[in-house]
C-alpha atoms as a PDB file:
ATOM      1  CA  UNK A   1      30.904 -23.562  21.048  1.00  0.00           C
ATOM      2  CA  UNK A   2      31.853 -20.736  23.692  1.00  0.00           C
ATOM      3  CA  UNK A   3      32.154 -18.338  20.871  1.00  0.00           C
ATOM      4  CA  UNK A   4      28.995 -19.323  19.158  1.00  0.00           C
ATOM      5  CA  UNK A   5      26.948 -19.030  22.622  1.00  0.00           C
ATOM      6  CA  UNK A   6      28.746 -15.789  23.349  1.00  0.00           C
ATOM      7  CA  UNK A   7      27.633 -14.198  19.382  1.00  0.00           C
ATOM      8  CA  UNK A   8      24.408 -15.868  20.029  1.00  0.00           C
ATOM      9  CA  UNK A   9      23.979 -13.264  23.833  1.00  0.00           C
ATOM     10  CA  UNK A  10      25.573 -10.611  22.231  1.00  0.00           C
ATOM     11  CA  UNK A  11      22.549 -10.244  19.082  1.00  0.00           C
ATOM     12  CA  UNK A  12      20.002 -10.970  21.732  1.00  0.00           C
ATOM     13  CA  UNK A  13      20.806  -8.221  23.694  1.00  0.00           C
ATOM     14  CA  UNK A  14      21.096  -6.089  20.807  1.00  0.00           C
ATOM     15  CA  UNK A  15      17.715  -7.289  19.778  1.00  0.00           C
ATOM     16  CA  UNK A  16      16.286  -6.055  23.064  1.00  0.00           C
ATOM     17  CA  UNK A  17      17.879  -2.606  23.592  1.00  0.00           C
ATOM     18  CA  UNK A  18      16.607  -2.050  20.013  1.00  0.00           C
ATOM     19  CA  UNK A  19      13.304  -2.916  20.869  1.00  0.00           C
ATOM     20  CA  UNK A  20      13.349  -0.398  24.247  1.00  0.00           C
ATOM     21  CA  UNK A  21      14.800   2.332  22.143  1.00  0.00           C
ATOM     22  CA  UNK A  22      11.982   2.413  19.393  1.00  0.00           C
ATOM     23  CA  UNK A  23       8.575   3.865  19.858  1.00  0.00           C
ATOM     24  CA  UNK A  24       5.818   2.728  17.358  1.00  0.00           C
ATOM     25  CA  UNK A  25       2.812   5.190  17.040  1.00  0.00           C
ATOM     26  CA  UNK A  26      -0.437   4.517  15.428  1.00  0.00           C
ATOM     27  CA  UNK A  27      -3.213   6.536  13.924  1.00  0.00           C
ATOM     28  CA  UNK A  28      -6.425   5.504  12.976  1.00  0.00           C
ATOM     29  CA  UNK A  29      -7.859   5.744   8.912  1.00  0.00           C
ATOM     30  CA  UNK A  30     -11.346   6.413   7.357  1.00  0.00           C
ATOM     31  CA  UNK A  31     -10.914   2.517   7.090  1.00  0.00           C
ATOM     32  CA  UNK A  32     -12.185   0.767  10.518  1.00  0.00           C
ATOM     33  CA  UNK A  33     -10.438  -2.365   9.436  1.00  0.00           C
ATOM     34  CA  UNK A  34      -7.078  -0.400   8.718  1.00  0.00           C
ATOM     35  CA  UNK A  35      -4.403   1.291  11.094  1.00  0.00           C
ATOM     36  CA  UNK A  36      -1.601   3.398  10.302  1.00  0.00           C
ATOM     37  CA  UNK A  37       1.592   2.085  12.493  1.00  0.00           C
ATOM     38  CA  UNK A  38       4.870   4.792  12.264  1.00  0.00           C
ATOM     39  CA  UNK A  39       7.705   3.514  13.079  1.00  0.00           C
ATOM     40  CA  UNK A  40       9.649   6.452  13.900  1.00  0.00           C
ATOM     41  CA  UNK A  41      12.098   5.589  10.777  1.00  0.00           C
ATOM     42  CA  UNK A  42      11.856   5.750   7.278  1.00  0.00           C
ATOM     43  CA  UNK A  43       9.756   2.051   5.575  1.00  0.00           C
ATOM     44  CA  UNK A  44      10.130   3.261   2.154  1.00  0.00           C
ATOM     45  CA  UNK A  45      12.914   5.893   0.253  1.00  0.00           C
ATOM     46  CA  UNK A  46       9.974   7.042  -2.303  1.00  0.00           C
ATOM     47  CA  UNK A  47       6.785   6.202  -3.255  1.00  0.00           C
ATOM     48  CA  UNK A  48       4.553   3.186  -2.016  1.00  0.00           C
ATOM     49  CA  UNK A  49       3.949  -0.457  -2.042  1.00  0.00           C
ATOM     50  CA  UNK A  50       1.236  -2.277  -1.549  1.00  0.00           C
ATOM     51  CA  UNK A  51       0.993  -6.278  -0.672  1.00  0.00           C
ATOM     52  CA  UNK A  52      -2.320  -7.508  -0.626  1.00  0.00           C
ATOM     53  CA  UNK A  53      -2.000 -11.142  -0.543  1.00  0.00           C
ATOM     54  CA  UNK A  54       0.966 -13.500   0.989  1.00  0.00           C
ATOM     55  CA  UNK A  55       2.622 -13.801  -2.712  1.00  0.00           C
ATOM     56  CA  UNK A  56       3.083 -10.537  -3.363  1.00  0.00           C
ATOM     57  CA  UNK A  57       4.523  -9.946   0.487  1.00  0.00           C
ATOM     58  CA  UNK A  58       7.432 -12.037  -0.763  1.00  0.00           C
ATOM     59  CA  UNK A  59       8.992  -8.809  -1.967  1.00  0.00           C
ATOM     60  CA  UNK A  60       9.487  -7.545   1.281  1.00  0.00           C
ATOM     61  CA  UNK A  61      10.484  -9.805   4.396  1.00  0.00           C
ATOM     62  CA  UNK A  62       8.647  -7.452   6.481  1.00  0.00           C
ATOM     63  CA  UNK A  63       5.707  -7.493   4.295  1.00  0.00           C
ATOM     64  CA  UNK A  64       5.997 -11.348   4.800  1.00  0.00           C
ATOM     65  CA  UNK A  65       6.215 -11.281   8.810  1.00  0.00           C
ATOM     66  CA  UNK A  66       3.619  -9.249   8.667  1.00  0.00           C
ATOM     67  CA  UNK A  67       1.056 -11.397   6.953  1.00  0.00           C
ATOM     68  CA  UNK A  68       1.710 -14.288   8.662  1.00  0.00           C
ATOM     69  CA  UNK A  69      -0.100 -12.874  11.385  1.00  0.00           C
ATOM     70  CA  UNK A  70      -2.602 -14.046  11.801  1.00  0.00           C
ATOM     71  CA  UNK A  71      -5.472 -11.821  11.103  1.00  0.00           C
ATOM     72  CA  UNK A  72      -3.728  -9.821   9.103  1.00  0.00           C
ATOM     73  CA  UNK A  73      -5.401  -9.424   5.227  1.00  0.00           C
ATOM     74  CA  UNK A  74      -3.081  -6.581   4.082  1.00  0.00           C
ATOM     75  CA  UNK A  75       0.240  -4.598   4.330  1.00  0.00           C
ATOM     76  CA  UNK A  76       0.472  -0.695   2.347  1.00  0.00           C
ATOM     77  CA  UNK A  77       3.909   1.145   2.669  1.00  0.00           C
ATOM     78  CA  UNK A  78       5.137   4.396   2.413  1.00  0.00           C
ATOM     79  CA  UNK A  79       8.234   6.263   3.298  1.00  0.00           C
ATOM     80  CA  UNK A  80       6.625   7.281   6.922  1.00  0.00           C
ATOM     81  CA  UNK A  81       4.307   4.820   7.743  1.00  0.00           C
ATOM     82  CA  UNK A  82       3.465   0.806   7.563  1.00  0.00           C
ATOM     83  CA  UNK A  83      -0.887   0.755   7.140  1.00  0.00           C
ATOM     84  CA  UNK A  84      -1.947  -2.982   8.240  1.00  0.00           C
ATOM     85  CA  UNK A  85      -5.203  -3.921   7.428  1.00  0.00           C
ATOM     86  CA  UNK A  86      -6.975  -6.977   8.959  1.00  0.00           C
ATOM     87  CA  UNK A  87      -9.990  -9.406   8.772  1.00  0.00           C
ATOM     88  CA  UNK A  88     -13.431  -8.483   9.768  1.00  0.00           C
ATOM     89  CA  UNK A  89     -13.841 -10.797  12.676  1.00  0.00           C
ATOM     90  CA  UNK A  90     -10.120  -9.345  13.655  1.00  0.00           C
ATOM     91  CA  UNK A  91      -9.569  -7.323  17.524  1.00  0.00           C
ATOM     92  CA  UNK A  92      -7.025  -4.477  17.196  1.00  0.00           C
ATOM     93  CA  UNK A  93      -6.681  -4.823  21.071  1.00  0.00           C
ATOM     94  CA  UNK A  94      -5.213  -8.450  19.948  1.00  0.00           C
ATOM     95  CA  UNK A  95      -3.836  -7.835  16.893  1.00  0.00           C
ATOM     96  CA  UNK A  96      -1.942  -4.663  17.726  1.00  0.00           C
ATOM     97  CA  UNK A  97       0.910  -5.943  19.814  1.00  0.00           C
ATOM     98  CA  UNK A  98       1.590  -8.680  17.141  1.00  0.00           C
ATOM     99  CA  UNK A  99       2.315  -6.201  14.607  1.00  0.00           C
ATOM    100  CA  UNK A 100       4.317  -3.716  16.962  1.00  0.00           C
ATOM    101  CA  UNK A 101       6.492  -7.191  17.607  1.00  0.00           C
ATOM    102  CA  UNK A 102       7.029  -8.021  14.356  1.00  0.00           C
ATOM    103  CA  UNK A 103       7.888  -4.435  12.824  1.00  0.00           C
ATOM    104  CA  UNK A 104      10.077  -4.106  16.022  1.00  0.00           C
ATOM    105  CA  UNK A 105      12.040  -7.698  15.608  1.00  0.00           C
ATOM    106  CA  UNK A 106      12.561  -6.368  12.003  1.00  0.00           C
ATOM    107  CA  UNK A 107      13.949  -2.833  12.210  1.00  0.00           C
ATOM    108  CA  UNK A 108      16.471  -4.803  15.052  1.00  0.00           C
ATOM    109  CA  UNK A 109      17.387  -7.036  12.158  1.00  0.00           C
ATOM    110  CA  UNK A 110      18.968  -4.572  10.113  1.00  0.00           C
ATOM    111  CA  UNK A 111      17.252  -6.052   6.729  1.00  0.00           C
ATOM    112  CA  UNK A 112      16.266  -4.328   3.600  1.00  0.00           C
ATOM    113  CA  UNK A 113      12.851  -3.621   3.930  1.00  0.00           C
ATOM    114  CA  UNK A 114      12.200  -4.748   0.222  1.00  0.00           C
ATOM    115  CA  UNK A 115      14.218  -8.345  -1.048  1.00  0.00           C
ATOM    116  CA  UNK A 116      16.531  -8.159  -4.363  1.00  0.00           C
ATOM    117  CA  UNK A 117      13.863  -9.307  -6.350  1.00  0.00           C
ATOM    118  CA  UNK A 118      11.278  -6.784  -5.352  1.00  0.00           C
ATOM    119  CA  UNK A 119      13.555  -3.761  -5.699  1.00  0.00           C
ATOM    120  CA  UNK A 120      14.350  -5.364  -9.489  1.00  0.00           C
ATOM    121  CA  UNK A 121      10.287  -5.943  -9.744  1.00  0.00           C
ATOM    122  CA  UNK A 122      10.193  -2.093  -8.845  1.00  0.00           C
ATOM    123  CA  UNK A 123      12.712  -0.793 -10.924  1.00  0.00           C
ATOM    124  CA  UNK A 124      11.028  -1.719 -13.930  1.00  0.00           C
ATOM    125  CA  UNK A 125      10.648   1.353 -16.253  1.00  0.00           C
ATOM    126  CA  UNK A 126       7.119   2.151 -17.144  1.00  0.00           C
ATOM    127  CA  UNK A 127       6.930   3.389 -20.850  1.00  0.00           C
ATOM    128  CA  UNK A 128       4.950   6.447 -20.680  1.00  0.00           C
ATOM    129  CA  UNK A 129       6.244   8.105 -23.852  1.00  0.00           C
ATOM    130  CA  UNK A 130       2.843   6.878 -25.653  1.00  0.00           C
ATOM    131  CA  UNK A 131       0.507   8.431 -23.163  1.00  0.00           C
ATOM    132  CA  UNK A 132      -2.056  10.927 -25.020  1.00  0.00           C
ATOM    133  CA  UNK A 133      -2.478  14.535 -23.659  1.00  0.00           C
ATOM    134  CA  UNK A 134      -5.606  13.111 -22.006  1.00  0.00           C
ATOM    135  CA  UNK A 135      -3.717  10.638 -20.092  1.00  0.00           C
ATOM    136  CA  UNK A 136      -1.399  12.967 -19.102  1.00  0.00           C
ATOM    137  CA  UNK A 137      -3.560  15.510 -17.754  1.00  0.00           C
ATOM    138  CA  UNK A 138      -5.251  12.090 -15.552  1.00  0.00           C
ATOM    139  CA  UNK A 139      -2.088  11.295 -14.095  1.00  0.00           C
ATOM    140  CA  UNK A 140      -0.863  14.617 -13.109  1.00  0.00           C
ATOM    141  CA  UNK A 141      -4.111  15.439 -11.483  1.00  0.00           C
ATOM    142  CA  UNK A 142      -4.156  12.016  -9.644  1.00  0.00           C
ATOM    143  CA  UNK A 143      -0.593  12.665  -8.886  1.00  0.00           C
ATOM    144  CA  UNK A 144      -0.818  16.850  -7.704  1.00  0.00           C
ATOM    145  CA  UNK A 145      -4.597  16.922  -6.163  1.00  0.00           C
ATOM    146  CA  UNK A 146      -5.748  13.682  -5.033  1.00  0.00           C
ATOM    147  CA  UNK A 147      -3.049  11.220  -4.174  1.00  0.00           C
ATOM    148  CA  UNK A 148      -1.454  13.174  -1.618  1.00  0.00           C
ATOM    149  CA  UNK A 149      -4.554  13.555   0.759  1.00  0.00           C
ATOM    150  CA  UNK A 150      -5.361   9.920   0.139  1.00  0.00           C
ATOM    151  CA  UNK A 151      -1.944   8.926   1.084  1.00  0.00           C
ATOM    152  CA  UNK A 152      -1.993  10.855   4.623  1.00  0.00           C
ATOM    153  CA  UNK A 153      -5.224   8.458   5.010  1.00  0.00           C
ATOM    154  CA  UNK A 154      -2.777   5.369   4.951  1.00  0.00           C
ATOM    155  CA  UNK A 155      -3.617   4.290   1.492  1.00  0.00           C
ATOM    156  CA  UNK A 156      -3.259   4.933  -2.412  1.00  0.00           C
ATOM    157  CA  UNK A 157      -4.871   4.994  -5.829  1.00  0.00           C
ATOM    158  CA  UNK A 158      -2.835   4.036  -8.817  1.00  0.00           C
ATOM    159  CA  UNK A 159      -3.685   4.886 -12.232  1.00  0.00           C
ATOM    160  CA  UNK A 160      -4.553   1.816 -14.250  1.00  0.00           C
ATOM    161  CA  UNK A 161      -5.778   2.898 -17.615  1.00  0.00           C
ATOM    162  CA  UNK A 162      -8.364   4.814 -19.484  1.00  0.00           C
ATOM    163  CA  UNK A 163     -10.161   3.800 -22.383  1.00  0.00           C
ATOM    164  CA  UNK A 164     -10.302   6.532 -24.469  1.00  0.00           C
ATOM    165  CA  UNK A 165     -13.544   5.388 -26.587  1.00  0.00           C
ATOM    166  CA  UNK A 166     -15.663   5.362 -23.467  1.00  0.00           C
ATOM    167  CA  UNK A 167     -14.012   7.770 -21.072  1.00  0.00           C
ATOM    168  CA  UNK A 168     -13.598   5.132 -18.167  1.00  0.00           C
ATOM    169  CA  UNK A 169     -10.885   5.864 -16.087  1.00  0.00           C
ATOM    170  CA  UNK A 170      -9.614   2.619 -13.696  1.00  0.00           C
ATOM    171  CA  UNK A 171      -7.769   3.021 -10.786  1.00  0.00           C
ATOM    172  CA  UNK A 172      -6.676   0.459  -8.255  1.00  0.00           C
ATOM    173  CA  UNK A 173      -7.332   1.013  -4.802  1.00  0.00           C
ATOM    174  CA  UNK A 174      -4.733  -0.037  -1.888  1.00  0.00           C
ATOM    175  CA  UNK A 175      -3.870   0.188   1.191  1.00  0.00           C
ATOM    176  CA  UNK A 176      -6.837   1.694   3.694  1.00  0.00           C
ATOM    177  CA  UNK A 177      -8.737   2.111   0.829  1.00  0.00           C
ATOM    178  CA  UNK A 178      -8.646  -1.335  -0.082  1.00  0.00           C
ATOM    179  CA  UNK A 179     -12.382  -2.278   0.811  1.00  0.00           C
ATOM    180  CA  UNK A 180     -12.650   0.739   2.502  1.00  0.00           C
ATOM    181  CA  UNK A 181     -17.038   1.365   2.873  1.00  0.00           C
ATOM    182  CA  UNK A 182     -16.283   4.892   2.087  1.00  0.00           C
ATOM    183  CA  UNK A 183     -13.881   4.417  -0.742  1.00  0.00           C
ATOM    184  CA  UNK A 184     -16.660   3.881  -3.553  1.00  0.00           C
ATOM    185  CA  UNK A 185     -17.848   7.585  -1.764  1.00  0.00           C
ATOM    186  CA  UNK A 186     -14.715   8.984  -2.326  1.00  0.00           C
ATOM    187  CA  UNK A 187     -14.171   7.583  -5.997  1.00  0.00           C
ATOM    188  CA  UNK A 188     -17.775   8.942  -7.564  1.00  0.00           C
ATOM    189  CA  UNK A 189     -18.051  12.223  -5.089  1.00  0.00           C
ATOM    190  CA  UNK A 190     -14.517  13.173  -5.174  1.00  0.00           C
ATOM    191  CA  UNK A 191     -11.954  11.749  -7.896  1.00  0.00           C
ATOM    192  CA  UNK A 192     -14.916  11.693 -11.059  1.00  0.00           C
ATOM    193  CA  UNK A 193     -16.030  14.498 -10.101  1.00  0.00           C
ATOM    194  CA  UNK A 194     -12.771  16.007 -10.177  1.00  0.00           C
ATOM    195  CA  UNK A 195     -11.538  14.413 -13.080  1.00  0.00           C
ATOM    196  CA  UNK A 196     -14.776  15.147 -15.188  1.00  0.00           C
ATOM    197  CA  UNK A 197     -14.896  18.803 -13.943  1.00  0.00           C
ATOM    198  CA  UNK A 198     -11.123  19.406 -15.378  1.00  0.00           C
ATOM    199  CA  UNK A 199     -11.481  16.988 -18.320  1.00  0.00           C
ATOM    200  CA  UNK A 200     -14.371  16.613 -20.104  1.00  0.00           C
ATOM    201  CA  UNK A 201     -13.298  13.300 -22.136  1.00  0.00           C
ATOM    202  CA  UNK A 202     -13.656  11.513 -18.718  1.00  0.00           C
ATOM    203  CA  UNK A 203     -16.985  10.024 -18.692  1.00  0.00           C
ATOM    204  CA  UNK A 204     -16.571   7.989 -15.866  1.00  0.00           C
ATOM    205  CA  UNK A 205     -13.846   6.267 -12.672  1.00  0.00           C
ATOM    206  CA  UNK A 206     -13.665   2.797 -12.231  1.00  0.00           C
ATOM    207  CA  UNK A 207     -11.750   0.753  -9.196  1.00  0.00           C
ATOM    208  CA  UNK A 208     -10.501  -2.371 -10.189  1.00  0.00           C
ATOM    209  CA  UNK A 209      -9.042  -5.419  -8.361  1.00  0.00           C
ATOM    210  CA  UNK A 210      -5.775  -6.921  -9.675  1.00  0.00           C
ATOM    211  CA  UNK A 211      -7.679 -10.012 -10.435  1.00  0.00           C
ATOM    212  CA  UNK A 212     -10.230  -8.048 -12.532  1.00  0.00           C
ATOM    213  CA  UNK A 213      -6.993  -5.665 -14.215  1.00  0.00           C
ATOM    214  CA  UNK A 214      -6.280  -8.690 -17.323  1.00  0.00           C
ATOM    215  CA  UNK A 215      -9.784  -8.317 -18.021  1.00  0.00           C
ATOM    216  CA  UNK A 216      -9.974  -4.415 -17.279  1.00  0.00           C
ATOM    217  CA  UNK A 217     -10.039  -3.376 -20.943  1.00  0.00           C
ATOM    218  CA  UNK A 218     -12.250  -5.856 -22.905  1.00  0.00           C
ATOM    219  CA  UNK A 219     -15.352  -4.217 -24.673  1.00  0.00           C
ATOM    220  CA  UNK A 220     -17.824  -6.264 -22.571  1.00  0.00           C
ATOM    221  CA  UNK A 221     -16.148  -4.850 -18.683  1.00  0.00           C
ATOM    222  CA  UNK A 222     -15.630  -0.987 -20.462  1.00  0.00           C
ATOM    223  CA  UNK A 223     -19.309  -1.046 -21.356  1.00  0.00           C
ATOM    224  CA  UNK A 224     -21.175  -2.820 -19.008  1.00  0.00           C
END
């Protein structure tokens, strides 16, 4: 019992001179309803992840803290940064020191920042042996020109297909661009244009949901 109570001190106290010795920055995003929070140590090792709903934030146990508060609509990683994004009828003012709590509680915890199952989710090789010149050219564009700015914006757009018959591309929004009201700006202004300018088989850019992706490719969505 003495030793229990005396473990029990000893990870409190670690819990709160971790929490005095970590500084959590924010920056706003083009996204009013999205914030950029930097921990000050690295989230991810590469790339990003994006959790938009509670089942998919069971990847990640800070993903899952996260949107249980209450508020919160959806969590974006990448190796710097942690972009929350919240409900319309949200505050900031209140919401704000929930999230600093919980991304503070969890870097004291010392866990992985993505579960077993998510980093074997992840892992999963995508087969991209098939893809036509065309879709090559798409992905390294996305990948060199536009990703990278749309990134430092706390969000991401992921290739999703292209339909080679009707020169759609779709791409998936996340993060702070995820309902975004400039994001449909950005995709027509700035992506197709891009992507039409340097290849002419693209006809057309597309954002899709991942409730709309199953359907993504049917003749009646690609030529609506």
């Amino acid at each position: 019992m003495i030793r229990a109570a005396s473990r029990h001190r000893a990870a409190a106290t670690a819990l709160r001179l971790a929490r005095r010795t970590m500084f959590i920055q924010t920056e706003p995003t083009p996204n009013p309803d999205s914030l950029k929070f930097l921990p000050g140590k690295a989230v991810l090792d590469s790339g990003t992840r994006d959790f938009s709903n509670f089942r998919e934030a069971q990847a990640s146990p800070l993903a899952k803290k996260l949107m249980q508060v209450d508020g919160v609509r959806g969590v974006f990683f990448s190796t710097e940064f942690v972009t929350v994004s919240k409900e319309e009828a949200a505050e900031w003012p209140t919401l704000k020191p929930l999230v600093f709590a919980e991304i503070m509680d969890f870097y004291a915890s010392g866990d992985a920042i993505i579960g077993e199952e998510g980093e074997a989710a992840d892992s999963l090789a995508i087969d991209e042996e098939n893809d036509s010149e065309v879709v090559q050219m798409i992905k390294e564009l996305l990948d060199m020109r536009i990703r990278p700015s749309v990134q430092e914006d706390g969000g991401d757009i992921v290739y999703k297909g292209f339909d080679e018959e009707a020169g759609v591309v779709l791409l998936q929004m996340q993060g702070s661009c995820s309902g975004c009201p400039s994001s449909s700006v950005t995709l027509k202004s700035g992506i197709e244009n891009m992507l039409m300018h340097y290849i002419p088989e693209v006809s057309e850019v597309r954002a899709i949901t991942e409730e709309e992706e199953e359907e993504a490719f049917s003749p009646t969505n690609l030529k609506a």
